[in-house]
C-alpha atoms as a PDB file:
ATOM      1  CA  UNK A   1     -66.611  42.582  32.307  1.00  0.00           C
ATOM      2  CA  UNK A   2     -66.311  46.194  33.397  1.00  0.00           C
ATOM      3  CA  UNK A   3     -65.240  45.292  36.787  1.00  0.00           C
ATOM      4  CA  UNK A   4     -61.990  43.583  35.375  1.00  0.00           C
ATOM      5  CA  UNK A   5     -61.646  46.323  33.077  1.00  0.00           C
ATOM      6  CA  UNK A   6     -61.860  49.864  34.574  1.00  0.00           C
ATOM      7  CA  UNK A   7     -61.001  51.245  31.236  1.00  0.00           C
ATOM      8  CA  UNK A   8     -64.019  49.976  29.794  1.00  0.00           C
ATOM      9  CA  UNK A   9     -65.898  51.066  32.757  1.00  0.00           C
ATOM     10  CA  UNK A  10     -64.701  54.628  31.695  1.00  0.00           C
ATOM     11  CA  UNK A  11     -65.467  54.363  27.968  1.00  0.00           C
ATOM     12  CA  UNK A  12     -69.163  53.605  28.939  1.00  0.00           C
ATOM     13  CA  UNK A  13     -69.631  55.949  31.507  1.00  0.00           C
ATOM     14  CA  UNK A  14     -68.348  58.795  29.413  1.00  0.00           C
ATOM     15  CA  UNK A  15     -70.045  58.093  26.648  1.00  0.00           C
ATOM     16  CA  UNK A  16     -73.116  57.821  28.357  1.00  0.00           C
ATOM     17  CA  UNK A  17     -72.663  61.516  29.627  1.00  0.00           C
ATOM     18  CA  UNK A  18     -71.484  62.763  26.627  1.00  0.00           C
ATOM     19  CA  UNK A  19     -74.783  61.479  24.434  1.00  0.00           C
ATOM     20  CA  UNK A  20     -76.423  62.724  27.330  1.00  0.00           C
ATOM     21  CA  UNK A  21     -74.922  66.376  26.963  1.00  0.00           C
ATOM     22  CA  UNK A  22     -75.643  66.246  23.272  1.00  0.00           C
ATOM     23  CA  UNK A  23     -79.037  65.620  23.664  1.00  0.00           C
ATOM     24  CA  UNK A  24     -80.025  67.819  26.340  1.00  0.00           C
ATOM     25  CA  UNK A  25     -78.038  70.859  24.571  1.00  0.00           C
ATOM     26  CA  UNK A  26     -79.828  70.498  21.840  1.00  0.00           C
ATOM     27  CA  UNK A  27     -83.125  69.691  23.223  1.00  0.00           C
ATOM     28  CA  UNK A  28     -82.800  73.344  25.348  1.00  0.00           C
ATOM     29  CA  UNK A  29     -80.520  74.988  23.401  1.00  0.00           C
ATOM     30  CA  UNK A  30     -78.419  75.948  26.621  1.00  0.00           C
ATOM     31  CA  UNK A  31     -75.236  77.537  25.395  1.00  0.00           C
ATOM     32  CA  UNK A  32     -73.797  77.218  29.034  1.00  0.00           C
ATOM     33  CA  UNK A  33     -73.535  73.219  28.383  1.00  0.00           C
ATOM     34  CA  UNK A  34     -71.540  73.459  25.264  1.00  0.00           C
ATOM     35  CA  UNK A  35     -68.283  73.291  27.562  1.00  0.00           C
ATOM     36  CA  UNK A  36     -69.269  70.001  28.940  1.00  0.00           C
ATOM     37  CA  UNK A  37     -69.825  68.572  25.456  1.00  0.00           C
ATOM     38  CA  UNK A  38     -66.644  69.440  24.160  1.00  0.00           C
ATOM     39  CA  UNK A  39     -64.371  68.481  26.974  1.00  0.00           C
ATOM     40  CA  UNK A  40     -66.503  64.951  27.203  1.00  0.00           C
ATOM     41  CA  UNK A  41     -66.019  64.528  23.763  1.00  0.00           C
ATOM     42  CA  UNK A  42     -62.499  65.320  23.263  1.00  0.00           C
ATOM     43  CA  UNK A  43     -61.115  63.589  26.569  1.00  0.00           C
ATOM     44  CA  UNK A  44     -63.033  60.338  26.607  1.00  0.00           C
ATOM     45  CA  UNK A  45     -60.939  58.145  23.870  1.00  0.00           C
ATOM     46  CA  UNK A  46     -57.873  59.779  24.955  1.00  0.00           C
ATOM     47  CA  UNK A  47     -58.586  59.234  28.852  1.00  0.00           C
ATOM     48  CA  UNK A  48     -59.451  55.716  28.318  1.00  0.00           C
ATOM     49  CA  UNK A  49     -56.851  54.649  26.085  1.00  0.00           C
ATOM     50  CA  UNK A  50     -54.154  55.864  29.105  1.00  0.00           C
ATOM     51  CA  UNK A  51     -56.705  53.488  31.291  1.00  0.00           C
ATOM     52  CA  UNK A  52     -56.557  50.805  29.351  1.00  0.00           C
ATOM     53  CA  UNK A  53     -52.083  51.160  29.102  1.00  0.00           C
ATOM     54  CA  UNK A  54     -51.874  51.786  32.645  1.00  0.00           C
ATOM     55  CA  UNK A  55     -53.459  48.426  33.396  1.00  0.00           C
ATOM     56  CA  UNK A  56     -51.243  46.809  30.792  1.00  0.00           C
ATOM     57  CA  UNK A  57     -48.754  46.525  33.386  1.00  0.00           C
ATOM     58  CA  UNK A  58     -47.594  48.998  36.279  1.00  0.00           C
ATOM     59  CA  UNK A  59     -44.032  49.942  36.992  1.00  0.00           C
ATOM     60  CA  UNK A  60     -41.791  52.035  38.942  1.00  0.00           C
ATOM     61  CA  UNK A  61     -41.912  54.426  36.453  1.00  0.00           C
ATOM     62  CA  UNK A  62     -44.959  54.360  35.749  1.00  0.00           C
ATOM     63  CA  UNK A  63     -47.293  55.821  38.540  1.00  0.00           C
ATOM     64  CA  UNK A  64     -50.881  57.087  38.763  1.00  0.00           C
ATOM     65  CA  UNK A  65     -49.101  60.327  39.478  1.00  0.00           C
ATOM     66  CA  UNK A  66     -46.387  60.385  37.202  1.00  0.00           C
ATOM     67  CA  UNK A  67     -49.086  59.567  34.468  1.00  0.00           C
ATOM     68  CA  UNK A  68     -51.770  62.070  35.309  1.00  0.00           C
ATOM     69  CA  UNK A  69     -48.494  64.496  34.985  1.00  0.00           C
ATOM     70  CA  UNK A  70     -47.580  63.201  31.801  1.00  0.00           C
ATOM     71  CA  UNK A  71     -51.486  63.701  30.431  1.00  0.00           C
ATOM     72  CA  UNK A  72     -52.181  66.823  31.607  1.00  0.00           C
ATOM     73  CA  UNK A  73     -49.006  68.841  32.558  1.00  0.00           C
ATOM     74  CA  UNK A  74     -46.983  67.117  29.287  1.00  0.00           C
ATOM     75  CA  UNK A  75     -49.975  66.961  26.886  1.00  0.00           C
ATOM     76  CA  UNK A  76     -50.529  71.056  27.524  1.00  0.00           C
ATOM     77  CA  UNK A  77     -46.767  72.015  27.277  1.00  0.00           C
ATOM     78  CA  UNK A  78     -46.345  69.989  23.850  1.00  0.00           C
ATOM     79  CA  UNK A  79     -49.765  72.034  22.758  1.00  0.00           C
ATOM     80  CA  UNK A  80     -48.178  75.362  23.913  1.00  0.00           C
ATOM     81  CA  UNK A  81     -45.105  74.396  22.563  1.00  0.00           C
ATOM     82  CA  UNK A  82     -46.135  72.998  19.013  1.00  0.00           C
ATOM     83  CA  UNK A  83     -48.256  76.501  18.732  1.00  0.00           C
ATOM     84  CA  UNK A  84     -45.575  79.018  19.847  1.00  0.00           C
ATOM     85  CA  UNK A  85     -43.495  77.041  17.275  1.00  0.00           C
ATOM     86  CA  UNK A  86     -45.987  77.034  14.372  1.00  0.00           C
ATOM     87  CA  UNK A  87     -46.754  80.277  14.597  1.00  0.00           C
ATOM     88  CA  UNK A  88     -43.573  81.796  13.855  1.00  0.00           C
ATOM     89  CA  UNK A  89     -42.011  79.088  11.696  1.00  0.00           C
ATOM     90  CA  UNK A  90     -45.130  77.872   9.409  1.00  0.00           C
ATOM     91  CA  UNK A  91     -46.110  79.263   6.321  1.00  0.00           C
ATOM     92  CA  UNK A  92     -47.871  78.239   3.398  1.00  0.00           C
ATOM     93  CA  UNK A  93     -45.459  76.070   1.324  1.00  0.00           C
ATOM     94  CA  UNK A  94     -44.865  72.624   0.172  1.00  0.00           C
ATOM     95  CA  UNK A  95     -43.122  71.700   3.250  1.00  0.00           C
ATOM     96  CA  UNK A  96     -45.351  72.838   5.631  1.00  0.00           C
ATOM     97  CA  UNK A  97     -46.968  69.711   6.647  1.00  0.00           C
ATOM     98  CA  UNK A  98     -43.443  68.405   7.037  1.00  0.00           C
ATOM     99  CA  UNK A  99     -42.655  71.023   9.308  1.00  0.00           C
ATOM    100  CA  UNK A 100     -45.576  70.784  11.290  1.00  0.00           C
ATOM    101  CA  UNK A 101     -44.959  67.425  11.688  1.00  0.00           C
ATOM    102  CA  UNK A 102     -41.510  68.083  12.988  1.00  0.00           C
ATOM    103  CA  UNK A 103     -42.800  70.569  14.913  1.00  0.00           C
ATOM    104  CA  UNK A 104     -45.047  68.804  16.900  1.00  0.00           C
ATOM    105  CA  UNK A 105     -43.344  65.762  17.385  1.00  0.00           C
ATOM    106  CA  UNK A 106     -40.090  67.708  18.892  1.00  0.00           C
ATOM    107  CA  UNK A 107     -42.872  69.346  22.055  1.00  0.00           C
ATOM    108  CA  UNK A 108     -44.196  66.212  22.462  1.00  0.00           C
ATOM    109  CA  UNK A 109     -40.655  64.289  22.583  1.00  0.00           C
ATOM    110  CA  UNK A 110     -39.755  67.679  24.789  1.00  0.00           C
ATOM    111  CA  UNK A 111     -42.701  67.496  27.129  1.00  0.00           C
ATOM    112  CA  UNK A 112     -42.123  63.906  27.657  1.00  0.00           C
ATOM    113  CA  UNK A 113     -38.673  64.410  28.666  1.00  0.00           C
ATOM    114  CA  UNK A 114     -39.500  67.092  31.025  1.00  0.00           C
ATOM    115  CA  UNK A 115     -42.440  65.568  32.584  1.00  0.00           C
ATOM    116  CA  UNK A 116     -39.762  61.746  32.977  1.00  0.00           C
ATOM    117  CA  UNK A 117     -36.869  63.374  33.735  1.00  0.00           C
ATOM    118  CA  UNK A 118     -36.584  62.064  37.952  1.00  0.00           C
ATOM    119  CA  UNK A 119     -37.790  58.744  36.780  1.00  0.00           C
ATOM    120  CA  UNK A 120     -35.155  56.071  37.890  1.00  0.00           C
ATOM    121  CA  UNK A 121     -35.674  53.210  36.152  1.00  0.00           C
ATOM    122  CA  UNK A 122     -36.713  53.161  32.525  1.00  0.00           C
ATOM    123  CA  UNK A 123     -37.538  50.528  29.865  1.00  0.00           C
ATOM    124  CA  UNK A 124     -38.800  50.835  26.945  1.00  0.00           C
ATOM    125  CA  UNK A 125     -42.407  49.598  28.474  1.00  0.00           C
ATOM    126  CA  UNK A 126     -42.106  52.534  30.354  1.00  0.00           C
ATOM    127  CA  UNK A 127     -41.211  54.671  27.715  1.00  0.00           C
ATOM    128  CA  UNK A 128     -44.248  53.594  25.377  1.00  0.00           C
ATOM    129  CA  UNK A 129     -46.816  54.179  27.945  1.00  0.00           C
ATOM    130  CA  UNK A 130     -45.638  57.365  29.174  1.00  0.00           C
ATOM    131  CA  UNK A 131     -44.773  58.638  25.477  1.00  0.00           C
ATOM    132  CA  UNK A 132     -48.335  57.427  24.583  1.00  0.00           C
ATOM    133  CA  UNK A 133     -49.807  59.320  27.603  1.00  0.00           C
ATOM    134  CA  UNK A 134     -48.279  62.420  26.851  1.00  0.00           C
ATOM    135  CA  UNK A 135     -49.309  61.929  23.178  1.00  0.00           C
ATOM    136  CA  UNK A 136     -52.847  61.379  24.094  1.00  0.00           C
ATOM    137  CA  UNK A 137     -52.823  64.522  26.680  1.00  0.00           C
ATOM    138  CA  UNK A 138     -51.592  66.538  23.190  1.00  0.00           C
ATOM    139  CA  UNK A 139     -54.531  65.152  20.900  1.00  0.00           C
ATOM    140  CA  UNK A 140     -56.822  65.779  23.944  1.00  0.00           C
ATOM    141  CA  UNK A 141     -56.209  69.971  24.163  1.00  0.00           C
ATOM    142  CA  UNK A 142     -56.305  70.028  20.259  1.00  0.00           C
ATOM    143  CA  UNK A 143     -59.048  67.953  19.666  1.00  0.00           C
ATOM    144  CA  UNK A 144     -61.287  70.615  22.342  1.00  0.00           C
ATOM    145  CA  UNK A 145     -59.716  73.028  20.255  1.00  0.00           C
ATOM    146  CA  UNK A 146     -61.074  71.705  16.853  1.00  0.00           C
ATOM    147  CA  UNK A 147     -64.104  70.853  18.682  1.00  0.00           C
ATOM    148  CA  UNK A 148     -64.898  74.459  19.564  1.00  0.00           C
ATOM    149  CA  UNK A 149     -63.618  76.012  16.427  1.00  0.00           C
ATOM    150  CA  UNK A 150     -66.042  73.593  14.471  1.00  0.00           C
ATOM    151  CA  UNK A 151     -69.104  75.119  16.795  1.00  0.00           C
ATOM    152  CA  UNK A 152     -68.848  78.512  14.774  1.00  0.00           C
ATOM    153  CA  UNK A 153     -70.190  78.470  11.168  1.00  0.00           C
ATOM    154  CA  UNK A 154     -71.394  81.291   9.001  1.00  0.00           C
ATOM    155  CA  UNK A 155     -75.108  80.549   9.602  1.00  0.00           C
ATOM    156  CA  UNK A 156     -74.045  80.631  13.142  1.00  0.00           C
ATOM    157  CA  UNK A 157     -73.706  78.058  16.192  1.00  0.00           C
ATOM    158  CA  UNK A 158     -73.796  74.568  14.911  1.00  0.00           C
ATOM    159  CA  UNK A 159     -73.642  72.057  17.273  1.00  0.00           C
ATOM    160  CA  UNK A 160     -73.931  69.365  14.793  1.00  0.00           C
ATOM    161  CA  UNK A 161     -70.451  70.154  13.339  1.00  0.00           C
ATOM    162  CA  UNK A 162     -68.944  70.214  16.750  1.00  0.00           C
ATOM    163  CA  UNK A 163     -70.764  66.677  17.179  1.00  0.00           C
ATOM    164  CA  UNK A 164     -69.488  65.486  13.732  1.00  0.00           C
ATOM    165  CA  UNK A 165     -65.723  66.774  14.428  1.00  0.00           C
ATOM    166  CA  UNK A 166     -65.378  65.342  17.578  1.00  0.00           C
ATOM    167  CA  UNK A 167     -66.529  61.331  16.542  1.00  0.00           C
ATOM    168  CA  UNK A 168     -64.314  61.817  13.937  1.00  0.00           C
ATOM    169  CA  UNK A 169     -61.343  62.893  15.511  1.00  0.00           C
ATOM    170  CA  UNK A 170     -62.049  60.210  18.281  1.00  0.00           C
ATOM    171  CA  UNK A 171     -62.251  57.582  16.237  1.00  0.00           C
ATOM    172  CA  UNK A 172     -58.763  58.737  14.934  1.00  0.00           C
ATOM    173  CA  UNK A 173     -57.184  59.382  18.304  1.00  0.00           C
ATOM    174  CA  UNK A 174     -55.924  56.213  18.986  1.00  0.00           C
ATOM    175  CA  UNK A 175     -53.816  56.126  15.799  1.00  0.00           C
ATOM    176  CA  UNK A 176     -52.668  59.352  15.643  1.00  0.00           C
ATOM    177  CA  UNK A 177     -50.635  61.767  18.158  1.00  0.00           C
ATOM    178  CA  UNK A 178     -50.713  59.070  21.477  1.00  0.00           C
ATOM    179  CA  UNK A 179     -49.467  56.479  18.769  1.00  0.00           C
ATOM    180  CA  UNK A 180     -46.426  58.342  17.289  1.00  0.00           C
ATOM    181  CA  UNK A 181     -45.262  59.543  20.827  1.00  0.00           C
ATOM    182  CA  UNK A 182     -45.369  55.749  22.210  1.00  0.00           C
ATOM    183  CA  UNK A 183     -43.065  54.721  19.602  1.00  0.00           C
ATOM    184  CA  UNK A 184     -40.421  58.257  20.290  1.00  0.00           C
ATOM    185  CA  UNK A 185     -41.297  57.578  23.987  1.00  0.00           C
ATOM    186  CA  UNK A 186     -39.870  53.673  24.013  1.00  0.00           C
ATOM    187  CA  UNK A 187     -37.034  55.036  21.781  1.00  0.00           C
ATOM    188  CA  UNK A 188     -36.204  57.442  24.344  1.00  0.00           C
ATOM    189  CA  UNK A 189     -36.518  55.357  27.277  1.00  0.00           C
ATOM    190  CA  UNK A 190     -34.818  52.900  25.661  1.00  0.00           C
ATOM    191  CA  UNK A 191     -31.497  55.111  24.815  1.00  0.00           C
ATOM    192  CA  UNK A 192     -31.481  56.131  29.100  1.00  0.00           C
ATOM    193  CA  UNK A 193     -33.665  59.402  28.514  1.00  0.00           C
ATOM    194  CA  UNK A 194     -30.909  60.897  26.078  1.00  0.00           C
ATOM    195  CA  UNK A 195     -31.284  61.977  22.475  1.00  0.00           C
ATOM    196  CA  UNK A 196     -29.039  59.970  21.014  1.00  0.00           C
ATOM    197  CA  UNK A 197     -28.281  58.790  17.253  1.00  0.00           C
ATOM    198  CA  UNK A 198     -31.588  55.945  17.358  1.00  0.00           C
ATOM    199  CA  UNK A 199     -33.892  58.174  19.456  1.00  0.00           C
ATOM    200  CA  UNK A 200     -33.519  61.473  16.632  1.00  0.00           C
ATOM    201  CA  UNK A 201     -34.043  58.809  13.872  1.00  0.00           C
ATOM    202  CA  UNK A 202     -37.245  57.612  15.739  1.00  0.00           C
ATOM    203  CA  UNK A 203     -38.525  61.198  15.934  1.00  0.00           C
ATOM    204  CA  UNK A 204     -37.614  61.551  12.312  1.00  0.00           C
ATOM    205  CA  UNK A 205     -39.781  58.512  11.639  1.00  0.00           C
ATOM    206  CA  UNK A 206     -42.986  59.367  13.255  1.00  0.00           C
ATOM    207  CA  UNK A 207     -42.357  63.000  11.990  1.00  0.00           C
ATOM    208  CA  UNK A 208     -42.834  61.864   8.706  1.00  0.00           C
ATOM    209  CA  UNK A 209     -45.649  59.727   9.408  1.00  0.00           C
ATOM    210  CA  UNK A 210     -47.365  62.833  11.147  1.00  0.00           C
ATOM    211  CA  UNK A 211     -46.742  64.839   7.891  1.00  0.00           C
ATOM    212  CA  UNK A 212     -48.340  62.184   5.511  1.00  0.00           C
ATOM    213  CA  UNK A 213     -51.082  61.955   8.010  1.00  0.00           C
ATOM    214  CA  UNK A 214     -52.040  65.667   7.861  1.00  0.00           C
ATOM    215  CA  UNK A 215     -51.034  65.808   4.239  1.00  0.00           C
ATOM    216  CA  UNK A 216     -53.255  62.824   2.923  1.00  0.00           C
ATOM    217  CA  UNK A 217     -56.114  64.979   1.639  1.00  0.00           C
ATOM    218  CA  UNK A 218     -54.035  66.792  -0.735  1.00  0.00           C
ATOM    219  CA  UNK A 219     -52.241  63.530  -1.702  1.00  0.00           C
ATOM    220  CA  UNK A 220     -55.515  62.178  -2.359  1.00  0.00           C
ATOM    221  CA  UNK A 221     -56.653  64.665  -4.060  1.00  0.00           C
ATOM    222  CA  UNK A 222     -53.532  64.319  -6.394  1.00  0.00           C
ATOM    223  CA  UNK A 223     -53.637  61.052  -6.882  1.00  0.00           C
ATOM    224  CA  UNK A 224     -57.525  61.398  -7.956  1.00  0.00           C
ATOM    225  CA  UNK A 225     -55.947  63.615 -10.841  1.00  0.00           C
ATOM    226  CA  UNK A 226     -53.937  62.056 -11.863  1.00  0.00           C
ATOM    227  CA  UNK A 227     -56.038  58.287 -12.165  1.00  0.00           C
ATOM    228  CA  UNK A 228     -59.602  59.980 -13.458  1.00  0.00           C
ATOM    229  CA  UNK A 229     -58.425  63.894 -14.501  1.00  0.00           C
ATOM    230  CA  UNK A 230     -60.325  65.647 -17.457  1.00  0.00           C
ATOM    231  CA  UNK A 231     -58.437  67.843 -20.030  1.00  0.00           C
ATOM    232  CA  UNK A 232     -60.796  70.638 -19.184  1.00  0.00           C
ATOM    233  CA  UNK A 233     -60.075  70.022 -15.168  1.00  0.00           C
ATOM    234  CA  UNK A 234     -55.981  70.538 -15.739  1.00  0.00           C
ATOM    235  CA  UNK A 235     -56.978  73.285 -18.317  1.00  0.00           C
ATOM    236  CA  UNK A 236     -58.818  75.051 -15.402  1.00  0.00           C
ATOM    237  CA  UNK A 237     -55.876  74.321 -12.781  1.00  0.00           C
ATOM    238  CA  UNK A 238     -53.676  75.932 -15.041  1.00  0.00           C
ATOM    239  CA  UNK A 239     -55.641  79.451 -15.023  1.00  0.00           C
ATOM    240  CA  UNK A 240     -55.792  79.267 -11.551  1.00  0.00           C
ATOM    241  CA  UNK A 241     -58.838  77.661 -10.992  1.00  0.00           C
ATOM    242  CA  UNK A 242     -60.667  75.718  -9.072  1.00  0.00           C
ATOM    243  CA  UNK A 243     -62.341  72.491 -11.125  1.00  0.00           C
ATOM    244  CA  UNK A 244     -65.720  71.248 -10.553  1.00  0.00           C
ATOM    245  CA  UNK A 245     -65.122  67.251  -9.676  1.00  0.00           C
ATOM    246  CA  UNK A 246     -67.798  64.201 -11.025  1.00  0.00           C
ATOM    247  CA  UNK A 247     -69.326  61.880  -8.438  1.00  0.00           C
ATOM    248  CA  UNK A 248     -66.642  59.243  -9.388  1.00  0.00           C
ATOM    249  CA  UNK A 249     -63.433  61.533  -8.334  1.00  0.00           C
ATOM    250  CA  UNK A 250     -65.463  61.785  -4.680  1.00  0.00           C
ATOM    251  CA  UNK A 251     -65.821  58.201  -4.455  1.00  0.00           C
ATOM    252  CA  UNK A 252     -61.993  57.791  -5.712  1.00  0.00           C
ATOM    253  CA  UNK A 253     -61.080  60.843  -3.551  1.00  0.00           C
ATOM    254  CA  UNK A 254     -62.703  58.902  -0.481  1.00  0.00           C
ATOM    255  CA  UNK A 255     -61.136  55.599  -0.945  1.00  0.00           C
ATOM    256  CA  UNK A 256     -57.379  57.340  -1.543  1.00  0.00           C
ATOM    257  CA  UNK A 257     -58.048  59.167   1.662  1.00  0.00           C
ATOM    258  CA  UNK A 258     -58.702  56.369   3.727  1.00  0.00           C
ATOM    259  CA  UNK A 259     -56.757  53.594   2.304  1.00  0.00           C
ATOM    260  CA  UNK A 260     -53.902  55.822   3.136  1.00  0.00           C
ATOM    261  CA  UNK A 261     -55.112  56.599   6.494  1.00  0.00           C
ATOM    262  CA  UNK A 262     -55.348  53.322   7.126  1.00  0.00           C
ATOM    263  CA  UNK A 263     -51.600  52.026   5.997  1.00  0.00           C
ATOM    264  CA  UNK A 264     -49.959  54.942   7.634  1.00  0.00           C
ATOM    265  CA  UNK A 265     -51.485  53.447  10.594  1.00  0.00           C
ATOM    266  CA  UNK A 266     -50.715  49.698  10.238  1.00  0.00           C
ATOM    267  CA  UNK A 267     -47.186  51.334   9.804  1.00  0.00           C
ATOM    268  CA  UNK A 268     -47.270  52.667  13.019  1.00  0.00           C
ATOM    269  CA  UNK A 269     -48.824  50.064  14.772  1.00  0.00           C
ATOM    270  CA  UNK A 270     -46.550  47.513  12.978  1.00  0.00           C
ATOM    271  CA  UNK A 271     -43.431  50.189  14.775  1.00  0.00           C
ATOM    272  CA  UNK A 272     -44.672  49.776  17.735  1.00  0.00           C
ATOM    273  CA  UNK A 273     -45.224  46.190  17.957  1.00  0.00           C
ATOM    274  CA  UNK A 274     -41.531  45.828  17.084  1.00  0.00           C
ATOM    275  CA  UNK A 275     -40.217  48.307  19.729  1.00  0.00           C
ATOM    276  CA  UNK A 276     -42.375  46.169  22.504  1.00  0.00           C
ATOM    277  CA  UNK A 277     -41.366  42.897  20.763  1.00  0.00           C
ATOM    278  CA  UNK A 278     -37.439  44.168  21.522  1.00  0.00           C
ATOM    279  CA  UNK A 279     -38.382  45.272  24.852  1.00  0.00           C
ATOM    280  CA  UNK A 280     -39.594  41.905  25.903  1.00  0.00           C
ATOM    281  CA  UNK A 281     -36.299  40.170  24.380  1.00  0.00           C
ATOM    282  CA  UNK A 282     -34.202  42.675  26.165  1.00  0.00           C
ATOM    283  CA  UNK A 283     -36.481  41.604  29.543  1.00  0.00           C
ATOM    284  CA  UNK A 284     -35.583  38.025  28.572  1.00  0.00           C
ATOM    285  CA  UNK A 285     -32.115  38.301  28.477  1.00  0.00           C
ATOM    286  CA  UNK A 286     -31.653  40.271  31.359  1.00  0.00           C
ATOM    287  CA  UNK A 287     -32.987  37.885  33.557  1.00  0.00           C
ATOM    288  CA  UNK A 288     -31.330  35.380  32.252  1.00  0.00           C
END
């Protein structure tokens, strides 16, 4: 099975050196090998998943080159980018996830147009793998970033937190930043590489679905509120306090969090199915 499917080949492979980095580092405590656990972890799902598209079907357009470019080159210009950005223009507020959203989205869209902008031929194919390489690049960087921030604790190193944060965040890679940019990416491709009237709608889309993304633990925790509140819980909000919460609002809390996670993503995957279903029409009648 492997042999017809080099992506797999590279799931297995990694993962194999990745348990095996997490087991020797904590077996000798080695801080040297903490590198090698958090670039394993964070570029394995993303790595593969560009793999697995690039063997979904090849093009002019897209190249082993041009897609190791758009990975590394456009996945650490959108992360440069997106913090340069959020750093001056982010501050606590009700719009901030919006903003980040926007943010982010707009150096990914950027980096993909920089890293595409000789290609020759585009179609929207084209556009969704490349966007979703780029997008993958992006949630490789920050994921090593979250992955070594989660290594420091008060009590000091903690290597299972870095563990815990990097399954997690690799289990939500696919759905996340390489998803969002696929869709922008076959918009783009699709309008000739220009930003026109469809392509700044797109990125308005996926914006959005960024923000309620990175906003759907406050949501939840709204939501819990307002379904299973106690008098003296909004009585202690409204002195500026934080409530104590019953077993049932954590269980409530949970399911809000990812039931929402999970339609944001059927969303996007439903988005994306669409754009490829109008790229293979387009195909059709073109050859016709």
């Amino acid at each position: 099975m492997s042999r017809r499917r080099p992506w797999l080949r590279i799931f297995l492979t990694g993962l194999v050196l990745w348990v095996a980095s997490v087991i020797v580092t904590a077996w000798t405590l080695n801080p040297n090998l903490v590198p090698t656990v958090v670039l394993l972890g964070s570029f394995l799902v993303p790595v593969t998943f560009v793999a697995w598209a690039y063997g979904q079907g090849r093009s002019h357009a897209v190249t082993v080159e041009r897609m190791f470019v758009a990975f590394v080159v456009g996945g650490v210009l959108g992360v440069l980018g997106a913090s340069l950005l959020e750093s001056w223009l982010v501050r606590p507020s009700i719009v901030m996830y919006l903003l980040v959203g926007l943010i982010e989205e707009a150096a990914k869209l950027a980096a993909l147009m920089v890293v595409t902008r000789h290609a020759a031929k585009r179609s929207i194919r084209d556009g969704v793998v490349l966007g979703a390489t780029v997008g993958f690049g992006f949630a490789a960087f920050e994921s090593a970033g979250y992955a070594f921030n989660a290594l420091f604790t008060a009590h000091g190193l903690s290597l299972s937190q870095l563990v815990e944060t990097e399954v997690l965040r690799g289990i939500l890679t696919p759905v996340g930043h390489g998803l969002w940019t696929a869709i922008a990416g076959g918009a783009l491709f699709a309008a000739g590489g220009r930003l026109t009237g469809p392509v700044l709608l797109t990125y308005l889309g996926v914006s959005v679905l960024h923000a309620l993304w990175d906003s759907m633990s406050a949501i939840a925790i709204a939501i819990t509120l307002v379904l299973t509140g106690r008098p003296w819980q909004f009585a202690e909000l409204r002195i500026g306090r934080v409530p104590d919460v019953t077993a049932w609002q954590v269980h409530v809390y949970t399911v809000v969090t990812w039931s929402g996670f999970v339609v944001i993503s059927l969303v996007a995957l439903a988005w994306l199915w669409a754009t490829l279903v109008r790229d293979r029409h387009r195909r059709q009648m073109s050859s016709q």
